[in-house]
N, C-alpha and C. Protein backbone atom coordinates (compact mmCIF):
# COMPACT_ATOMS: atom_id res chain seq x y z
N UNK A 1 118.81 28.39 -86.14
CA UNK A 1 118.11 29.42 -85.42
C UNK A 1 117.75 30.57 -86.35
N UNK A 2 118.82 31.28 -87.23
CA UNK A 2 118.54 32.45 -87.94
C UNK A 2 117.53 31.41 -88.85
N UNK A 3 117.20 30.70 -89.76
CA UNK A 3 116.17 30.06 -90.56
C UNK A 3 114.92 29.58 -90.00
N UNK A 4 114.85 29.73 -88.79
CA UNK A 4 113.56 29.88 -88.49
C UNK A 4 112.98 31.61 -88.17
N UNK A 5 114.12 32.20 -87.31
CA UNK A 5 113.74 33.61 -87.27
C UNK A 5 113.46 34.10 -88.44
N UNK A 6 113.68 33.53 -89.55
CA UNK A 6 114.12 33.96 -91.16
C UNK A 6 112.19 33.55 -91.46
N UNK A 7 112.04 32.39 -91.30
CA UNK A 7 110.22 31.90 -91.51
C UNK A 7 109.29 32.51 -90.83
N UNK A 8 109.87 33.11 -89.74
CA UNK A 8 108.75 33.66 -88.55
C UNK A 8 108.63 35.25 -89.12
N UNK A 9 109.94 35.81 -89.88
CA UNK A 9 109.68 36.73 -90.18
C UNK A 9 108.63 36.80 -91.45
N UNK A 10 109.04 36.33 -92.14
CA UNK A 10 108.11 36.05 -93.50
C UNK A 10 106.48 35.89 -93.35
N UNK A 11 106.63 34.89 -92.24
CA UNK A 11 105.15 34.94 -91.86
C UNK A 11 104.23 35.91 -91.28
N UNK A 12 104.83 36.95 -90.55
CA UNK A 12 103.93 37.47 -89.75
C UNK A 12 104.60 39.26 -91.11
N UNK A 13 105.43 39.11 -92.35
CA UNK A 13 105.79 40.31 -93.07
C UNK A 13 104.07 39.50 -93.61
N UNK A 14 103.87 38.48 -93.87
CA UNK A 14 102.99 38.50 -95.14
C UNK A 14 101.53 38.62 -94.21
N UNK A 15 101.43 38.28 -92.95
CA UNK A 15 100.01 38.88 -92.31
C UNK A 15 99.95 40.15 -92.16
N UNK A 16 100.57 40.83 -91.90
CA UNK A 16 100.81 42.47 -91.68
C UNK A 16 100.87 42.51 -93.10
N UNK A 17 101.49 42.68 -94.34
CA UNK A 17 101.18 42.94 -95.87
C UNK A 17 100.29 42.81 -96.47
N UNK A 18 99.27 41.72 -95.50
CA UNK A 18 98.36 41.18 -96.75
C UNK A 18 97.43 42.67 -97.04
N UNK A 19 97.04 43.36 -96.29
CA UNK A 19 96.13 44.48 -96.11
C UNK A 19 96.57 45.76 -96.97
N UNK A 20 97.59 45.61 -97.62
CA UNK A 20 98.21 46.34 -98.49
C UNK A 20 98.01 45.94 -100.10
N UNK A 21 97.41 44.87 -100.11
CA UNK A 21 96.86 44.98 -101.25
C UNK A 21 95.75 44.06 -101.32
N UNK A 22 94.52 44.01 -100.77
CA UNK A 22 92.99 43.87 -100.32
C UNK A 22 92.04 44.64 -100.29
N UNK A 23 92.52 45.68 -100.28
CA UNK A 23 91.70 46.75 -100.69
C UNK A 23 89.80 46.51 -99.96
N UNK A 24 89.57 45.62 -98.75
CA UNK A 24 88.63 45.35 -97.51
C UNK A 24 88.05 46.12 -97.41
N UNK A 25 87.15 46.05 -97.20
CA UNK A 25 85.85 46.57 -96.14
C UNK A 25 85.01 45.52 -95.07
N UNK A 26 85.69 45.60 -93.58
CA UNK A 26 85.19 44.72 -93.09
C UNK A 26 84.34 45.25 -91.51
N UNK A 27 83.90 43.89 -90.45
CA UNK A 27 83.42 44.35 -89.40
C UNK A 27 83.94 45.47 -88.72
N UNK A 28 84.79 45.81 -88.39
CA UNK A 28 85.53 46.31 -87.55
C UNK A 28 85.14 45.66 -86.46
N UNK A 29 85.42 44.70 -86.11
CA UNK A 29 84.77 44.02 -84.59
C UNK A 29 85.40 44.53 -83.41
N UNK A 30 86.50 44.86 -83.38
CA UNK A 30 87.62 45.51 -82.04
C UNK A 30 86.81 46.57 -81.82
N UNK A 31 86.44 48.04 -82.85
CA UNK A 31 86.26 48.33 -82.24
C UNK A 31 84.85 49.05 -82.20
N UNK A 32 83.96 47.82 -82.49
CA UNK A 32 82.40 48.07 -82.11
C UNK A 32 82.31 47.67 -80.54
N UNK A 33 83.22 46.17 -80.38
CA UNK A 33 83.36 46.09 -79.04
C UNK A 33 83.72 47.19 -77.67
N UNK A 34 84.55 47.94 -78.08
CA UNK A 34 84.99 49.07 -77.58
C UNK A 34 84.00 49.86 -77.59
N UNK A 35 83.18 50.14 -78.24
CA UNK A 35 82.07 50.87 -78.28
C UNK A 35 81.13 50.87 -77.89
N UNK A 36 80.91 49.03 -77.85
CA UNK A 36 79.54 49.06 -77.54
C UNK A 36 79.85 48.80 -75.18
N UNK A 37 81.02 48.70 -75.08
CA UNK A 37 81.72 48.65 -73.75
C UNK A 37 81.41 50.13 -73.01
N UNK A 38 81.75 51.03 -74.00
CA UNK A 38 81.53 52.60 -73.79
C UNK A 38 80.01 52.40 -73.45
N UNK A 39 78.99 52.32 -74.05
CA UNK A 39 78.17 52.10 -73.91
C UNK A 39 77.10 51.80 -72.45
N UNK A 40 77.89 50.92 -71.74
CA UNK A 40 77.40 50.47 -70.95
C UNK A 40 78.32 50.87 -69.19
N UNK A 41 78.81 52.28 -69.38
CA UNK A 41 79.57 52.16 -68.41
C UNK A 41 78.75 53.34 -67.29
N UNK A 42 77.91 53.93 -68.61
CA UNK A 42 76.69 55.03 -67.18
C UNK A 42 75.59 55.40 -68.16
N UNK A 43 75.30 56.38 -67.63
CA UNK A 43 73.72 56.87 -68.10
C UNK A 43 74.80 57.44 -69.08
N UNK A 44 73.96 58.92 -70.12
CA UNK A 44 74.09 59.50 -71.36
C UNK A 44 75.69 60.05 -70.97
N UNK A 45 75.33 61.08 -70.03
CA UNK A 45 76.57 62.17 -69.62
C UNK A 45 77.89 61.22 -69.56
N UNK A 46 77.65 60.29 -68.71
CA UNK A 46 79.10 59.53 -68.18
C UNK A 46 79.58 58.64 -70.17
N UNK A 47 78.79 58.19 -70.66
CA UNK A 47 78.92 57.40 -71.52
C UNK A 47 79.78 58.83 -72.95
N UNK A 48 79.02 59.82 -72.48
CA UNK A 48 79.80 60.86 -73.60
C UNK A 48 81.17 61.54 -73.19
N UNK A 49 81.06 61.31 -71.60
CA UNK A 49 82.80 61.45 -71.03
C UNK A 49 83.79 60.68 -71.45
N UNK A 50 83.60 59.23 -71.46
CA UNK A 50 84.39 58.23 -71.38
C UNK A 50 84.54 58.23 -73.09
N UNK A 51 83.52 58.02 -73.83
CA UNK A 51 83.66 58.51 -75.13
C UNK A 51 85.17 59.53 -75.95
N UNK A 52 85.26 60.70 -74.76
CA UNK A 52 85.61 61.55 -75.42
C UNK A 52 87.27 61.44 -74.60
N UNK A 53 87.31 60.75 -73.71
CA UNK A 53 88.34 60.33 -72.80
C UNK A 53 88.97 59.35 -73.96
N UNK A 54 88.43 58.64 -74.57
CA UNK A 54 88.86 57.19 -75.18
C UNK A 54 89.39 57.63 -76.59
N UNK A 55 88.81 58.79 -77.12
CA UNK A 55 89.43 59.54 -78.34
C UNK A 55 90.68 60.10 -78.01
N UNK A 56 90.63 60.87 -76.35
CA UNK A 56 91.78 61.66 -76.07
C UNK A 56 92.92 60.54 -76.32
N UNK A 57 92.70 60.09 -75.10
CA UNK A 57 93.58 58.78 -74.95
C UNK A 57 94.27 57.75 -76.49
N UNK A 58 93.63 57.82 -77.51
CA UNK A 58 93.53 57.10 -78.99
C UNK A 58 93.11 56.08 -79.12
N UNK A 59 92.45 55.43 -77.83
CA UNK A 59 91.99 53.77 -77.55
C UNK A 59 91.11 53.52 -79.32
N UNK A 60 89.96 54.40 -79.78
CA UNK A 60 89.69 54.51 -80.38
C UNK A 60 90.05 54.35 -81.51
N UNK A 61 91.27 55.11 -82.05
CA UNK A 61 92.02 55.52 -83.48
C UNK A 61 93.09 53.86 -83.58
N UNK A 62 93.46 53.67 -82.18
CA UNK A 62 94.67 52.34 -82.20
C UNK A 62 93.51 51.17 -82.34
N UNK A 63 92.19 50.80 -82.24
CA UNK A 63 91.25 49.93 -82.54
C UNK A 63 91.17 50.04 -83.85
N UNK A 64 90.76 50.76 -84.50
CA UNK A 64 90.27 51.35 -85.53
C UNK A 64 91.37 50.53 -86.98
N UNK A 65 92.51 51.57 -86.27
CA UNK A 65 93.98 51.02 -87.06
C UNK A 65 94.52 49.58 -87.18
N UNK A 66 94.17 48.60 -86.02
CA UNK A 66 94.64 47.28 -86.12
C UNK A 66 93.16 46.67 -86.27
N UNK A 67 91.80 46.97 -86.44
CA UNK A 67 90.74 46.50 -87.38
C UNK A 67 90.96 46.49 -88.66
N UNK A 68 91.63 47.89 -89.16
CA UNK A 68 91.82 48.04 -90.45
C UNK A 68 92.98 47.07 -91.26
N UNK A 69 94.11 47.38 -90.75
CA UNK A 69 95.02 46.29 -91.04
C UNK A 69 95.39 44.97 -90.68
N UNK A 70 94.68 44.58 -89.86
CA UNK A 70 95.19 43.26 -89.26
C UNK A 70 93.57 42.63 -89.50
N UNK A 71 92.64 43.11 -88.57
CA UNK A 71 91.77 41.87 -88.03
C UNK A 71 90.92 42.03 -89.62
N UNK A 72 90.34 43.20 -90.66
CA UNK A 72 89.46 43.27 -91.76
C UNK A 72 90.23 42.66 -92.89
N UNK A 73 91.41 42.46 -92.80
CA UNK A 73 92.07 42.13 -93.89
C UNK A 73 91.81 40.59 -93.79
N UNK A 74 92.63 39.99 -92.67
CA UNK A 74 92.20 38.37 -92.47
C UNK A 74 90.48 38.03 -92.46
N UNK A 75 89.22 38.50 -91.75
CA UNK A 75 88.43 38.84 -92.11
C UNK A 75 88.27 38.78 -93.44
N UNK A 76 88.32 39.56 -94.35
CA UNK A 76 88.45 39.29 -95.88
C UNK A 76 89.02 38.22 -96.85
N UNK A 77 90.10 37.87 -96.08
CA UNK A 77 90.73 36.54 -96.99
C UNK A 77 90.34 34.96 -96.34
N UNK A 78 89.40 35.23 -95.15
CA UNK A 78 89.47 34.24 -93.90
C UNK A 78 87.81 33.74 -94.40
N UNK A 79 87.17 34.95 -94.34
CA UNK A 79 85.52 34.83 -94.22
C UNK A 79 85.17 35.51 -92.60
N UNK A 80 86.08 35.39 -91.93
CA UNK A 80 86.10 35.47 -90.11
C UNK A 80 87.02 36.27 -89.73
N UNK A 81 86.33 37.14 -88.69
CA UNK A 81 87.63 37.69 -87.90
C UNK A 81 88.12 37.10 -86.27
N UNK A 82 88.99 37.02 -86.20
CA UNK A 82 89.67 36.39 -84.98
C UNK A 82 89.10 37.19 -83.93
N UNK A 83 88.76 37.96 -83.70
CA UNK A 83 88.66 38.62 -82.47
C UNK A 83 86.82 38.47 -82.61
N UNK A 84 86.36 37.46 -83.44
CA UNK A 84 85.44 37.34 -83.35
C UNK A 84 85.36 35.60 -82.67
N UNK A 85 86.17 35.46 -82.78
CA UNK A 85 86.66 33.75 -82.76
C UNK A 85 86.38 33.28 -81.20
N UNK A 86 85.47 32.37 -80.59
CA UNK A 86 85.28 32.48 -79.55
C UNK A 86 86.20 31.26 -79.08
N UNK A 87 86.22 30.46 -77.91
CA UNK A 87 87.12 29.60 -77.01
C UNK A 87 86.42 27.71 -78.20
N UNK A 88 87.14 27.42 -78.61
CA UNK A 88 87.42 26.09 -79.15
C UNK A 88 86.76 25.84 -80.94
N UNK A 89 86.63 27.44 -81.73
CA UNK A 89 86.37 27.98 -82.91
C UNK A 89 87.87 27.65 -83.30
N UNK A 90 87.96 26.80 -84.92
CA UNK A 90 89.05 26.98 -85.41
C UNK A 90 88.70 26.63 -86.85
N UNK A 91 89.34 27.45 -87.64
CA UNK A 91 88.84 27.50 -88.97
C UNK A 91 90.99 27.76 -89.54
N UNK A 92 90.91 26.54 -91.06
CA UNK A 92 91.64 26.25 -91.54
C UNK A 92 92.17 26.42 -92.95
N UNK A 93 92.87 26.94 -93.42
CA UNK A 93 92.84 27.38 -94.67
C UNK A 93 94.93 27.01 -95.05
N UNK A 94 94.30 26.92 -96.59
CA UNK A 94 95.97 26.54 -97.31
C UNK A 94 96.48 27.59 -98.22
N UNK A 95 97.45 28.38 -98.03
CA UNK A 95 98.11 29.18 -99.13
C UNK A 95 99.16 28.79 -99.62
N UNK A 96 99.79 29.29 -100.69
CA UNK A 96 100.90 29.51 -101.42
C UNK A 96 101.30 30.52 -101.61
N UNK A 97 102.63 30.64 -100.94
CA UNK A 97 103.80 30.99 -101.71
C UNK A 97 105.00 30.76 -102.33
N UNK A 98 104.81 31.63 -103.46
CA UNK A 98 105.95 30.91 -104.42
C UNK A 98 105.64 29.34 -104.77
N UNK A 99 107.12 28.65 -103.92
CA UNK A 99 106.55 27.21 -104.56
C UNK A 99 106.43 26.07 -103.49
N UNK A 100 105.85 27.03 -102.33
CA UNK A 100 105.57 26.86 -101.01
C UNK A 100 104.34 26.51 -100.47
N UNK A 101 103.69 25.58 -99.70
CA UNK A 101 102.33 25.27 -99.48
C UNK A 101 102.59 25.85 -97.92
N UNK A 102 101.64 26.52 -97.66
CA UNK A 102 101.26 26.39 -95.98
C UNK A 102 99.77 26.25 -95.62
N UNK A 103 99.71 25.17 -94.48
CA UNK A 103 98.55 24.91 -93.90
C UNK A 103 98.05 26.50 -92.37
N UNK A 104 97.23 27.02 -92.22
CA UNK A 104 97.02 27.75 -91.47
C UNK A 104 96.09 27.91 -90.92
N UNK A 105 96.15 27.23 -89.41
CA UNK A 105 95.05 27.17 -88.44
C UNK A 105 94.99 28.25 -87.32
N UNK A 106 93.51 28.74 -87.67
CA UNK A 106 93.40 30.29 -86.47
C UNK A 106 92.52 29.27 -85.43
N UNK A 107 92.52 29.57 -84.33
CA UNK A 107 91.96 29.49 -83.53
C UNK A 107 91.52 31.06 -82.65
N UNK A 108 91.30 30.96 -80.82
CA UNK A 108 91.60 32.36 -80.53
C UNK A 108 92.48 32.72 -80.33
N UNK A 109 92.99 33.73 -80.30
CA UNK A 109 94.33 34.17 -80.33
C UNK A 109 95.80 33.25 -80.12
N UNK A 110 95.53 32.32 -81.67
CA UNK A 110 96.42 31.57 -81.88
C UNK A 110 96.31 31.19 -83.27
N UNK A 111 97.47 31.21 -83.90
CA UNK A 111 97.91 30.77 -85.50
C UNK A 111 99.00 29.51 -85.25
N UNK A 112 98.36 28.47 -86.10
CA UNK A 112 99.64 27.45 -86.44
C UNK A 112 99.71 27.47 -87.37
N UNK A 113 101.07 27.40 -87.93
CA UNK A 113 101.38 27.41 -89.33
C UNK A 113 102.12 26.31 -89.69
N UNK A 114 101.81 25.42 -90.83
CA UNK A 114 102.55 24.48 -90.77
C UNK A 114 102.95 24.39 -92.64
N UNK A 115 104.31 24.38 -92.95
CA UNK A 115 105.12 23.84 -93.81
C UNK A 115 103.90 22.71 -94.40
N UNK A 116 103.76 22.67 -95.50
CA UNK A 116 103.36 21.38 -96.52
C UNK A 116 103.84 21.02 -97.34
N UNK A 117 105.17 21.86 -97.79
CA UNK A 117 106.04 21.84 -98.80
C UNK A 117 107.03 22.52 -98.89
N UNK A 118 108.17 22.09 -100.16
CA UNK A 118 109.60 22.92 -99.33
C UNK A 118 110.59 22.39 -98.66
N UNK A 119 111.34 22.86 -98.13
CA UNK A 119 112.49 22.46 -96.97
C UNK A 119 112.05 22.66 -96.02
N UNK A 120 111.06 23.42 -95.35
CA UNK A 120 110.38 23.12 -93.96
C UNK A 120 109.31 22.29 -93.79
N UNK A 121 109.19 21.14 -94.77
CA UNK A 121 107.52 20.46 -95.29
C UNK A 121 107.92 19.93 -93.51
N UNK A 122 106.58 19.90 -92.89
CA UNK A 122 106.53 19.37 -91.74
C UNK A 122 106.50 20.28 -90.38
N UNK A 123 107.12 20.85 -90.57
CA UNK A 123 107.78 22.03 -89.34
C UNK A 123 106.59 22.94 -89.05
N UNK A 124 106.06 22.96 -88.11
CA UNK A 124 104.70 24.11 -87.60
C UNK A 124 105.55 24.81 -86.63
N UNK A 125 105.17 26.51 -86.86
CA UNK A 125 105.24 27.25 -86.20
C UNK A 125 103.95 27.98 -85.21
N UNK A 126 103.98 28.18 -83.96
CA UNK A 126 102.66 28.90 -83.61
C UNK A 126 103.29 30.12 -83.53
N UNK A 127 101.90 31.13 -83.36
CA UNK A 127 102.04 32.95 -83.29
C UNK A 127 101.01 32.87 -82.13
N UNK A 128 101.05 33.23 -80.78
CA UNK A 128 100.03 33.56 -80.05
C UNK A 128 99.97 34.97 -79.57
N UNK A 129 98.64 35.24 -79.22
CA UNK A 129 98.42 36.43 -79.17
C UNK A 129 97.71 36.40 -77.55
N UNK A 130 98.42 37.43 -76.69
CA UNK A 130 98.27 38.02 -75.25
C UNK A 130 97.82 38.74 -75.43
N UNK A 131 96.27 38.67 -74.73
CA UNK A 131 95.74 40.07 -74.97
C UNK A 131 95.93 41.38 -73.92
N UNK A 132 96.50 40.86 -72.90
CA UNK A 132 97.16 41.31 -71.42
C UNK A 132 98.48 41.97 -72.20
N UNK A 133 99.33 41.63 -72.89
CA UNK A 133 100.09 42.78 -72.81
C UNK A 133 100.28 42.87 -73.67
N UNK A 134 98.92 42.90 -75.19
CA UNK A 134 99.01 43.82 -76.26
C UNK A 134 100.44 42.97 -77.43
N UNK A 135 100.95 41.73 -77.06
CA UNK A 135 101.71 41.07 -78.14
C UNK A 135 101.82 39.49 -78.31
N UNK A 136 102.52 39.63 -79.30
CA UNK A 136 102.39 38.37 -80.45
C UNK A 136 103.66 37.41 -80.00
N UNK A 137 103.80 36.35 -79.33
CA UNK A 137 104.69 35.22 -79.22
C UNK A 137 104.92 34.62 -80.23
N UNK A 138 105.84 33.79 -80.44
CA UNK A 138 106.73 32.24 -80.93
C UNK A 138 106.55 31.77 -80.25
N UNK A 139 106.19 30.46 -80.25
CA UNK A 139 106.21 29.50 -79.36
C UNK A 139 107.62 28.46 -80.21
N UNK A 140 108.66 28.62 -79.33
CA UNK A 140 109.90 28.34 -79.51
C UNK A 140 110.21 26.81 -78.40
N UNK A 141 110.83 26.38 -78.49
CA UNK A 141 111.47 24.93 -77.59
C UNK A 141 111.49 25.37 -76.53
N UNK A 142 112.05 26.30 -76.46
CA UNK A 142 112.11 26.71 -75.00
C UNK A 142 111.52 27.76 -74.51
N UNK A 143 110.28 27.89 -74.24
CA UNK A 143 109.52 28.89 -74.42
C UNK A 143 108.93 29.81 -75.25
N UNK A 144 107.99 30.76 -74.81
CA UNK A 144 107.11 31.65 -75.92
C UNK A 144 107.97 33.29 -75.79
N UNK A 145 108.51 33.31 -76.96
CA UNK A 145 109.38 34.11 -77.51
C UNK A 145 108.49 35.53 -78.14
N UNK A 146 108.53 36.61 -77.48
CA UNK A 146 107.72 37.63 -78.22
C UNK A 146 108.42 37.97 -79.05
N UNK A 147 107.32 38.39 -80.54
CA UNK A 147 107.80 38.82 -81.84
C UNK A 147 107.34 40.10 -82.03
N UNK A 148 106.08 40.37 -81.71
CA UNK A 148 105.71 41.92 -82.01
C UNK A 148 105.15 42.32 -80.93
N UNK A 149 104.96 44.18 -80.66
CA UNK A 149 104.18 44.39 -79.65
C UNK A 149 103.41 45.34 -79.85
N UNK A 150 102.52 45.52 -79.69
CA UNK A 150 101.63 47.05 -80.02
C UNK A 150 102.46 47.94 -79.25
N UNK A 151 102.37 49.14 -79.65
CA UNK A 151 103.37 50.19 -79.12
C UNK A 151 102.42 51.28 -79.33
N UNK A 152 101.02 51.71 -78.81
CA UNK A 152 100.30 53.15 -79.45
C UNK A 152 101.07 54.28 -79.58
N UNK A 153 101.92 54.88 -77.96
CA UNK A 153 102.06 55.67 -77.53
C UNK A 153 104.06 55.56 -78.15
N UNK A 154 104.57 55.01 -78.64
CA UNK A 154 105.41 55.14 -79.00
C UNK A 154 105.42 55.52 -81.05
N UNK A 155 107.08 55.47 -81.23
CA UNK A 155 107.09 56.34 -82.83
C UNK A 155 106.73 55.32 -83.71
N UNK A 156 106.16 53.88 -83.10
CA UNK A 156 105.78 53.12 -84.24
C UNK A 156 104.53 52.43 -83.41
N UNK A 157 103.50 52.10 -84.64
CA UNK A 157 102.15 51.50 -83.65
C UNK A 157 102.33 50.02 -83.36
N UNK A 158 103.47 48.90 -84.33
CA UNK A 158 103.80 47.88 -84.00
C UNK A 158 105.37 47.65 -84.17
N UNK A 159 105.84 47.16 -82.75
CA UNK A 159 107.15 47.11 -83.27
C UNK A 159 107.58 45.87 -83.19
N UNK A 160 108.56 45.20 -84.17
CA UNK A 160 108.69 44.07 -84.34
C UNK A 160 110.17 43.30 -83.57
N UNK A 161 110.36 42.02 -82.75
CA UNK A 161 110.98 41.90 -82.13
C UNK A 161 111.98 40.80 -82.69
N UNK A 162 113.40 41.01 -82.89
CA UNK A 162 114.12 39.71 -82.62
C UNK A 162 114.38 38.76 -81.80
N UNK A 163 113.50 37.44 -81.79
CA UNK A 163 113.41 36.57 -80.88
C UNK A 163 114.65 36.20 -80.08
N UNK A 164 115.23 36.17 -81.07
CA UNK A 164 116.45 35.23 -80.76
C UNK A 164 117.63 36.27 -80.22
N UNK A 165 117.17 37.79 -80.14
CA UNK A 165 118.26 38.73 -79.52
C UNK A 165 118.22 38.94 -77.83
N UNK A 166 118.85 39.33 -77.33
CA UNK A 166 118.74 39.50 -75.92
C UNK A 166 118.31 40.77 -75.50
């Protein structure tokens, strides 16, 4: 149990890291969507309310922030961003680490990761993503185990979960 919590961590330290040294410039797709949503919710006046409601609120700044680190970074190393990824889109790619192969399939809001080498050669992990309540599952034996959660309004913007704690 701790050696897989041990892989799940690694995996989702090195998606959240990768953006730390990529140095990106990408769509921001989250939150043009958001924008272009603003957009369409009244005439000028109502559209510059909700605008300025959505800054109050940080809907804005928390888009902005997980474009920047999460969706422009993969985006950049991907070619694609996931939240651009529509219903049966899946694009596949192989990294290394260390002296480690992994296979890594995005779909929409879903990552499989699978061992190609190593002591886990074989072993796929998924990461799914709820967009209803803002976090990231394991899909574990016995259910989908949340690992991270967006947190805006709290002292951290993602906080990370021990699956396997109660």
């Amino acid at each position: 149990m701790k050696r897989s919590f041990r892989m799940i961590a690694l995996l989702m330290a090195l998606v959240f890291s990768v953006s730390a040294v990529s140095g990106c410039y990408g769509g921001f797709v989250l939150t043009k969507k958001v924008y272009k949503w603003n957009g369409t919710v009244g005439g000028k006046f109502v559209n510059s309310l909700v605008m300025w409601g959505l800054f109050i609120l940080p809907v804005y700044e928390i888009c902005g922030i997980v474009d920047f680190l999460i969706l422009n970074t993969i985006e950049f190393w991907q070619g694609s961003n996931p939240m651009a990824m529509k219903p049966g889109e899946k694009e596949t790619r192989t990294v290394a680490i260390k002296d480690q192969e992994f296979e890594i399939t995005a779909t929409q809001n879903r990552f499989d990761i699978t061992a190609l080498s190593g002591e886990h050669a074989g072993v796929t992990s998924t990461l799914v993503y709820d967009p209803a309540t803002q976090a990231w599952y394991w899909q574990a034996e016995d259910g989908l185990k949340k690992i991270a959660q967006f947190n805006p309004h709290g002292d951290q913007l993602v906080q990370f979960i021990n699956p396997n704690s109660k």
